[in-house]
PDB file of N, CA and C in Angstrom:
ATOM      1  N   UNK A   1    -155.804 157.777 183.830  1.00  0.00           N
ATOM      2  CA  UNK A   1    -155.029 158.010 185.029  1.00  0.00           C
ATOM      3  C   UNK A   1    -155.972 158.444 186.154  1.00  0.00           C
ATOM      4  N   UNK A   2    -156.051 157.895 187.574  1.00  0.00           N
ATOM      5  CA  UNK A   2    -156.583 158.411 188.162  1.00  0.00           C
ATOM      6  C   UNK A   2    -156.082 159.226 189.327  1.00  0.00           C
ATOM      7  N   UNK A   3    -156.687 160.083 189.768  1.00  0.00           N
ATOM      8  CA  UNK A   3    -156.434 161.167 190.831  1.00  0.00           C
ATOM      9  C   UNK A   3    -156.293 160.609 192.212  1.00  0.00           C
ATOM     10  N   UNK A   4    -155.399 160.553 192.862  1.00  0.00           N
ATOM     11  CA  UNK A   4    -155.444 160.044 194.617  1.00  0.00           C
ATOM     12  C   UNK A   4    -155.291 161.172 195.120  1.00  0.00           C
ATOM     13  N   UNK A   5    -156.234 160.994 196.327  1.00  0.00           N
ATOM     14  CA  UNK A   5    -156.651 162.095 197.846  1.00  0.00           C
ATOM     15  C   UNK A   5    -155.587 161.541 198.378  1.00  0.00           C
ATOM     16  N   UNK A   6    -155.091 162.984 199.280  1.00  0.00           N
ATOM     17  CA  UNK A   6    -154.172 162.912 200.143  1.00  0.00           C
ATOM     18  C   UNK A   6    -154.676 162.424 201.453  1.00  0.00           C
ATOM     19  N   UNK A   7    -154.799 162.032 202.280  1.00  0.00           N
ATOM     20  CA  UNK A   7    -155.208 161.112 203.512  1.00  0.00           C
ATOM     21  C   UNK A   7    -154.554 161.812 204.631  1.00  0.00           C
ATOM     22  N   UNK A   8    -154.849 162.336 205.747  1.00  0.00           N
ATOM     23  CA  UNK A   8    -153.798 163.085 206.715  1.00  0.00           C
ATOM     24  C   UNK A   8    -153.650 162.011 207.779  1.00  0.00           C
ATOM     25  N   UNK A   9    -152.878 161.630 208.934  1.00  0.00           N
ATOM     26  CA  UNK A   9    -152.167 160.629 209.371  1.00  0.00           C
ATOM     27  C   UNK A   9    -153.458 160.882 210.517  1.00  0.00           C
ATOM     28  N   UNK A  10    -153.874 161.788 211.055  1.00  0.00           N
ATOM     29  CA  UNK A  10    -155.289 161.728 211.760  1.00  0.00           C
ATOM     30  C   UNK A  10    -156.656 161.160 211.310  1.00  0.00           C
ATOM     31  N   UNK A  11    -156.786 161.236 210.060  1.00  0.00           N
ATOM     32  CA  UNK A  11    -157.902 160.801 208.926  1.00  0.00           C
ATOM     33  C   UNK A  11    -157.629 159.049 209.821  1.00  0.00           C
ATOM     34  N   UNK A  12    -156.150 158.730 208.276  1.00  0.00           N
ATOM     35  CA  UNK A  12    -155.749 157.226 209.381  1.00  0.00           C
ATOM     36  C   UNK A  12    -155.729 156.406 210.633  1.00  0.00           C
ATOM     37  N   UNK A  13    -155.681 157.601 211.392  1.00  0.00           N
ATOM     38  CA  UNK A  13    -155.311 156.824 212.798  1.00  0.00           C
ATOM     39  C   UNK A  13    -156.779 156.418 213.415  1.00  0.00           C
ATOM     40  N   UNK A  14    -157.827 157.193 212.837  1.00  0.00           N
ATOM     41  CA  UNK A  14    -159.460 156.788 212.939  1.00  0.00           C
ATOM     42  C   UNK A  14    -159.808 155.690 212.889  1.00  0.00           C
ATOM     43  N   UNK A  15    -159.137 155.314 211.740  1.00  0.00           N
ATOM     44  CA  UNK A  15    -159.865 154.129 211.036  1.00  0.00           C
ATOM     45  C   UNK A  15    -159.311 153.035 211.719  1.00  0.00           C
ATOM     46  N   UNK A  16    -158.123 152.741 213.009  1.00  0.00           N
ATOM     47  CA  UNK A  16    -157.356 151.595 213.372  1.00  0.00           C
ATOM     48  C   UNK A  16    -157.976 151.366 214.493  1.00  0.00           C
ATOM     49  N   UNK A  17    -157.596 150.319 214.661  1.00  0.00           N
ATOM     50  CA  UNK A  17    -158.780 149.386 216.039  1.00  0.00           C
ATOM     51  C   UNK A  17    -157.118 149.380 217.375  1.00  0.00           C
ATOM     52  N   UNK A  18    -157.635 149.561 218.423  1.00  0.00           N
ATOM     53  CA  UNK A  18    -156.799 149.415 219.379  1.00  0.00           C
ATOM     54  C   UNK A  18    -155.751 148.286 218.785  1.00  0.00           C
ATOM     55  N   UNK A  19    -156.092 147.131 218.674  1.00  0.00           N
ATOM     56  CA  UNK A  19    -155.375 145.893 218.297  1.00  0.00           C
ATOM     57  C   UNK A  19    -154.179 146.661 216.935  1.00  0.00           C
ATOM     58  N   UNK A  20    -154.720 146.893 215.957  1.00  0.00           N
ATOM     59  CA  UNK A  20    -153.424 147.616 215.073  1.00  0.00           C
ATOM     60  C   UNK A  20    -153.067 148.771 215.548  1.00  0.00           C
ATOM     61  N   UNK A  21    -152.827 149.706 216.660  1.00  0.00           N
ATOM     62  CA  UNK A  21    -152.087 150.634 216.975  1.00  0.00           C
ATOM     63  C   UNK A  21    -151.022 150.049 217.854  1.00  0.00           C
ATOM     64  N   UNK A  22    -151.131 148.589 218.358  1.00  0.00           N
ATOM     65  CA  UNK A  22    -150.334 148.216 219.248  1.00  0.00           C
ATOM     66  C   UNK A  22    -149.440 147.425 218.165  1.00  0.00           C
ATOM     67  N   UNK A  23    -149.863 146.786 217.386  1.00  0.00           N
ATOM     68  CA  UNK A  23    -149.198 146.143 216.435  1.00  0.00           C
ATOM     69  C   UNK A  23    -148.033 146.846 215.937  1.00  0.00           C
ATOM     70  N   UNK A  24    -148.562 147.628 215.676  1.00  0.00           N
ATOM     71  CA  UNK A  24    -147.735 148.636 214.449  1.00  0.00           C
ATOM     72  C   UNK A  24    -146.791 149.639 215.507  1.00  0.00           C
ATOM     73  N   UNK A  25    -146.859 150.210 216.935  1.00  0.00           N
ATOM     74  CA  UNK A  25    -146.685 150.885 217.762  1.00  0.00           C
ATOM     75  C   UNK A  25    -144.801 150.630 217.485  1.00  0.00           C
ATOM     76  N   UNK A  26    -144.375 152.250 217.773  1.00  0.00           N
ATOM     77  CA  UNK A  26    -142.906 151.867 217.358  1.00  0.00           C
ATOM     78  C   UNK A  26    -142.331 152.699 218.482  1.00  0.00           C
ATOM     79  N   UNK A  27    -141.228 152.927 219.095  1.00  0.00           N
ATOM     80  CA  UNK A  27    -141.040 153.917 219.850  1.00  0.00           C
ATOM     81  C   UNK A  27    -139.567 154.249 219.817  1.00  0.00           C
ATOM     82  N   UNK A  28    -138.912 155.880 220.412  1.00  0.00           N
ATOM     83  CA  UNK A  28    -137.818 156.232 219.674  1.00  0.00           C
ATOM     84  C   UNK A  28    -136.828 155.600 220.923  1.00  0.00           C
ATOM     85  N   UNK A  29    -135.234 155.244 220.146  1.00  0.00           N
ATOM     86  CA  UNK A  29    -134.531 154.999 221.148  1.00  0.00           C
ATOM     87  C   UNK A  29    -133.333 155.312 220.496  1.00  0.00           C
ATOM     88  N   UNK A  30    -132.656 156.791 221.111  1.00  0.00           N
ATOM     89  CA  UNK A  30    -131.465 157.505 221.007  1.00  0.00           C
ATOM     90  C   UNK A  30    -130.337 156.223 220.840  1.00  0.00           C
ATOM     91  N   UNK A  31    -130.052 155.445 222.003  1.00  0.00           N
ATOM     92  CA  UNK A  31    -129.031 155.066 222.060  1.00  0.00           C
ATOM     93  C   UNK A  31    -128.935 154.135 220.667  1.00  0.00           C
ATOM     94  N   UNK A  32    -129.817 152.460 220.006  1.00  0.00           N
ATOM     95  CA  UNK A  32    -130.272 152.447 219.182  1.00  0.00           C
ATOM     96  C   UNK A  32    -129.582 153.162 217.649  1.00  0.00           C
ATOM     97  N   UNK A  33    -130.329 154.325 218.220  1.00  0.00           N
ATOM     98  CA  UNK A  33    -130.104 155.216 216.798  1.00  0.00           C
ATOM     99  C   UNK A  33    -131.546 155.308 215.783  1.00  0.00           C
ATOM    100  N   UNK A  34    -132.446 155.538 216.578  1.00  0.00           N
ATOM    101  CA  UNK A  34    -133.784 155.323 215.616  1.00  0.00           C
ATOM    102  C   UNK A  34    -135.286 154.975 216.095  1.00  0.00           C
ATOM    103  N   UNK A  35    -135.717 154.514 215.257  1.00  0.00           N
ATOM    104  CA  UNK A  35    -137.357 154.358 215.759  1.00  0.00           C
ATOM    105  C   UNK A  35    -136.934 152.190 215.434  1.00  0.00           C
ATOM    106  N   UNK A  36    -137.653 152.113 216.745  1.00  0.00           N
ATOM    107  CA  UNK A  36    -137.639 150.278 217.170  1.00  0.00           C
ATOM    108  C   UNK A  36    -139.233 149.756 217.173  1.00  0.00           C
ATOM    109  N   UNK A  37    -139.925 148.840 216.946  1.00  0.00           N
ATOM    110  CA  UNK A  37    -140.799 148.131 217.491  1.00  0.00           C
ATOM    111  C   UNK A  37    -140.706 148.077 218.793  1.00  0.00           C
ATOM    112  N   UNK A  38    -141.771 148.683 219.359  1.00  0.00           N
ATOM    113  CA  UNK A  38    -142.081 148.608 220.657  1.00  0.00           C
ATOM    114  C   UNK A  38    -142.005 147.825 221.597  1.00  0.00           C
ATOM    115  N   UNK A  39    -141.411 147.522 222.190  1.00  0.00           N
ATOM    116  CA  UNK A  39    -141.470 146.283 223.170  1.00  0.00           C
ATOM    117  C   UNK A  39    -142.430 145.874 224.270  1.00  0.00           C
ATOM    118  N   UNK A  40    -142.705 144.629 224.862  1.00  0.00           N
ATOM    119  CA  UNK A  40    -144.006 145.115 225.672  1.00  0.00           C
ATOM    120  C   UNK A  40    -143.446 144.945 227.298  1.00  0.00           C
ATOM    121  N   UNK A  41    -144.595 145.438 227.669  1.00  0.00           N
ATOM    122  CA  UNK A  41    -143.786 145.941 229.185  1.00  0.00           C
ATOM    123  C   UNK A  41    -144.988 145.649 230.065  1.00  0.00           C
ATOM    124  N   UNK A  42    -144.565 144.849 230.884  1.00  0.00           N
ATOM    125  CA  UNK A  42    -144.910 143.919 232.281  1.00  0.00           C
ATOM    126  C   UNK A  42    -145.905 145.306 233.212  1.00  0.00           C
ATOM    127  N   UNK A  43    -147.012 144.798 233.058  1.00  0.00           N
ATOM    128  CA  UNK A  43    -147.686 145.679 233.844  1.00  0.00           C
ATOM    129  C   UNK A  43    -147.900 145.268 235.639  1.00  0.00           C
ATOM    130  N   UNK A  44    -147.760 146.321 236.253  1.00  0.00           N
ATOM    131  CA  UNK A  44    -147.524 145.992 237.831  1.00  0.00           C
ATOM    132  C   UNK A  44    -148.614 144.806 238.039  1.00  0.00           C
ATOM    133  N   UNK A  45    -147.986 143.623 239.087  1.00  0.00           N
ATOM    134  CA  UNK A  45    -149.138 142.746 239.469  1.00  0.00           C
ATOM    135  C   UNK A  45    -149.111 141.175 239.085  1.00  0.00           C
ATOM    136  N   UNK A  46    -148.766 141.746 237.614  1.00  0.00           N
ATOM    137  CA  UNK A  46    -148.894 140.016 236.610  1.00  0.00           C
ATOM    138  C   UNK A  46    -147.550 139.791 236.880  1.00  0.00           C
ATOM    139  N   UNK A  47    -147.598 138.320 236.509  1.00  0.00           N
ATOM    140  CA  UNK A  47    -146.258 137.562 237.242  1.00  0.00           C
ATOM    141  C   UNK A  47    -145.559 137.502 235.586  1.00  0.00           C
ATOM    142  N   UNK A  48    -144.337 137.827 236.184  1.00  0.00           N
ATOM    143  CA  UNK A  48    -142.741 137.962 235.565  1.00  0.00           C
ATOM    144  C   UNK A  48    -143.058 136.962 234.109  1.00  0.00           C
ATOM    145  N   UNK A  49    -143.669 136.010 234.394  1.00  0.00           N
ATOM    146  CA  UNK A  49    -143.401 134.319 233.482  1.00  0.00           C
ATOM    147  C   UNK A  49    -144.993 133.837 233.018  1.00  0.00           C
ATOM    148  N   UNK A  50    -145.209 133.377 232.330  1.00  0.00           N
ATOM    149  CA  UNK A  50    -146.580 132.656 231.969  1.00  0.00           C
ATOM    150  C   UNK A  50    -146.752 131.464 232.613  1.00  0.00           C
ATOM    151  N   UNK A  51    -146.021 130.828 233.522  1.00  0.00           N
ATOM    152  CA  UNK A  51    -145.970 129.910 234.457  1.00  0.00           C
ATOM    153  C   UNK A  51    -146.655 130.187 235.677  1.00  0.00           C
ATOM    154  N   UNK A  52    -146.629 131.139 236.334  1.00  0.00           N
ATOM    155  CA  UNK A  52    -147.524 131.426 237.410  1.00  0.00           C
ATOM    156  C   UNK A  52    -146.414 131.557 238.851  1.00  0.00           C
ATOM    157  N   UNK A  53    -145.261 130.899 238.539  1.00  0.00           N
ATOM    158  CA  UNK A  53    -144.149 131.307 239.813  1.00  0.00           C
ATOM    159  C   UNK A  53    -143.205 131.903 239.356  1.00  0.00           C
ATOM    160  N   UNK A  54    -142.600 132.597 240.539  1.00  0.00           N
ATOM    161  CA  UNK A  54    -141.456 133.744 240.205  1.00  0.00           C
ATOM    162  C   UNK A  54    -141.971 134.797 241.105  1.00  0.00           C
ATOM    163  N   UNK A  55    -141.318 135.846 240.665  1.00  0.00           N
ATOM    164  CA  UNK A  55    -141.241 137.142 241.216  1.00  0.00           C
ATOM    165  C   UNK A  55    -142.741 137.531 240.678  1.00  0.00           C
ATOM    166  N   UNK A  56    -143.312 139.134 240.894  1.00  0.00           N
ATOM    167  CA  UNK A  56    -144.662 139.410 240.770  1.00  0.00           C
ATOM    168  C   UNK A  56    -143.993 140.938 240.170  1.00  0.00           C
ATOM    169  N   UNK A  57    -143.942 141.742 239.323  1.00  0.00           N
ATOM    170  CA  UNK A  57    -143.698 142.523 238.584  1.00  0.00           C
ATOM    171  C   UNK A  57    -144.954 143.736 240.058  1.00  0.00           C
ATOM    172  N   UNK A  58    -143.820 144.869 240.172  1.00  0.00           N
ATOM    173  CA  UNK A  58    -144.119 145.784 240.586  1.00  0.00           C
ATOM    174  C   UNK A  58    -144.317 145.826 242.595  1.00  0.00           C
ATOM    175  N   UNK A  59    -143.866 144.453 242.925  1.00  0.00           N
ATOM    176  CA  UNK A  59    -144.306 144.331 244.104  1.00  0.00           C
ATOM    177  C   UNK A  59    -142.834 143.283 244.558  1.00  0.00           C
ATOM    178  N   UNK A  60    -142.722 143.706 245.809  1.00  0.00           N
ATOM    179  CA  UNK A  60    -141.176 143.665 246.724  1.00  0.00           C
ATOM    180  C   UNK A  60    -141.514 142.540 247.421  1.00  0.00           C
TER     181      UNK A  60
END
C-alpha cells in the first residue's frame, strides 16, 4: 500500500500555466444557483464579431 501527500490547492495552482487557469476558471452565480464555467467577456476595443463589422465593444 502506498502513502499519498496531501498537496495544498496553492502547491497546485503553481504548477498551472496561464492557459489551464483559464480553462478550468469557474465563477459563482447566485441566481444560477452555483459555481458555472466562466464565460468569456469582450474586452473594450475588439469588435463584437470575428468578422470585423458591427459595433466595437466598449466604445459609443
Amino acid at each position: 500500500m502506498a502513502l499519498r501527500k496531501t498537496i495544498s490547492q496553492s502547491e497546485l495552482a503553481q504548477g498551472q500555466t496561464d492557459t489551464d487557469r483559464e480553462r478550468h476558471a469557474t465563477e459563482y452565480s447566485a441566481s444560477r444557483g452555483g459555481w458555472f464555467k466562466a464565460e468569456s467577456k469582450p474586452e473594450p476595443g475588439q469588435d463584437k464579431d470575428s468578422s470585423g463589422g458591427g459595433r466595437l465593444w466598449g466604445r459609443r
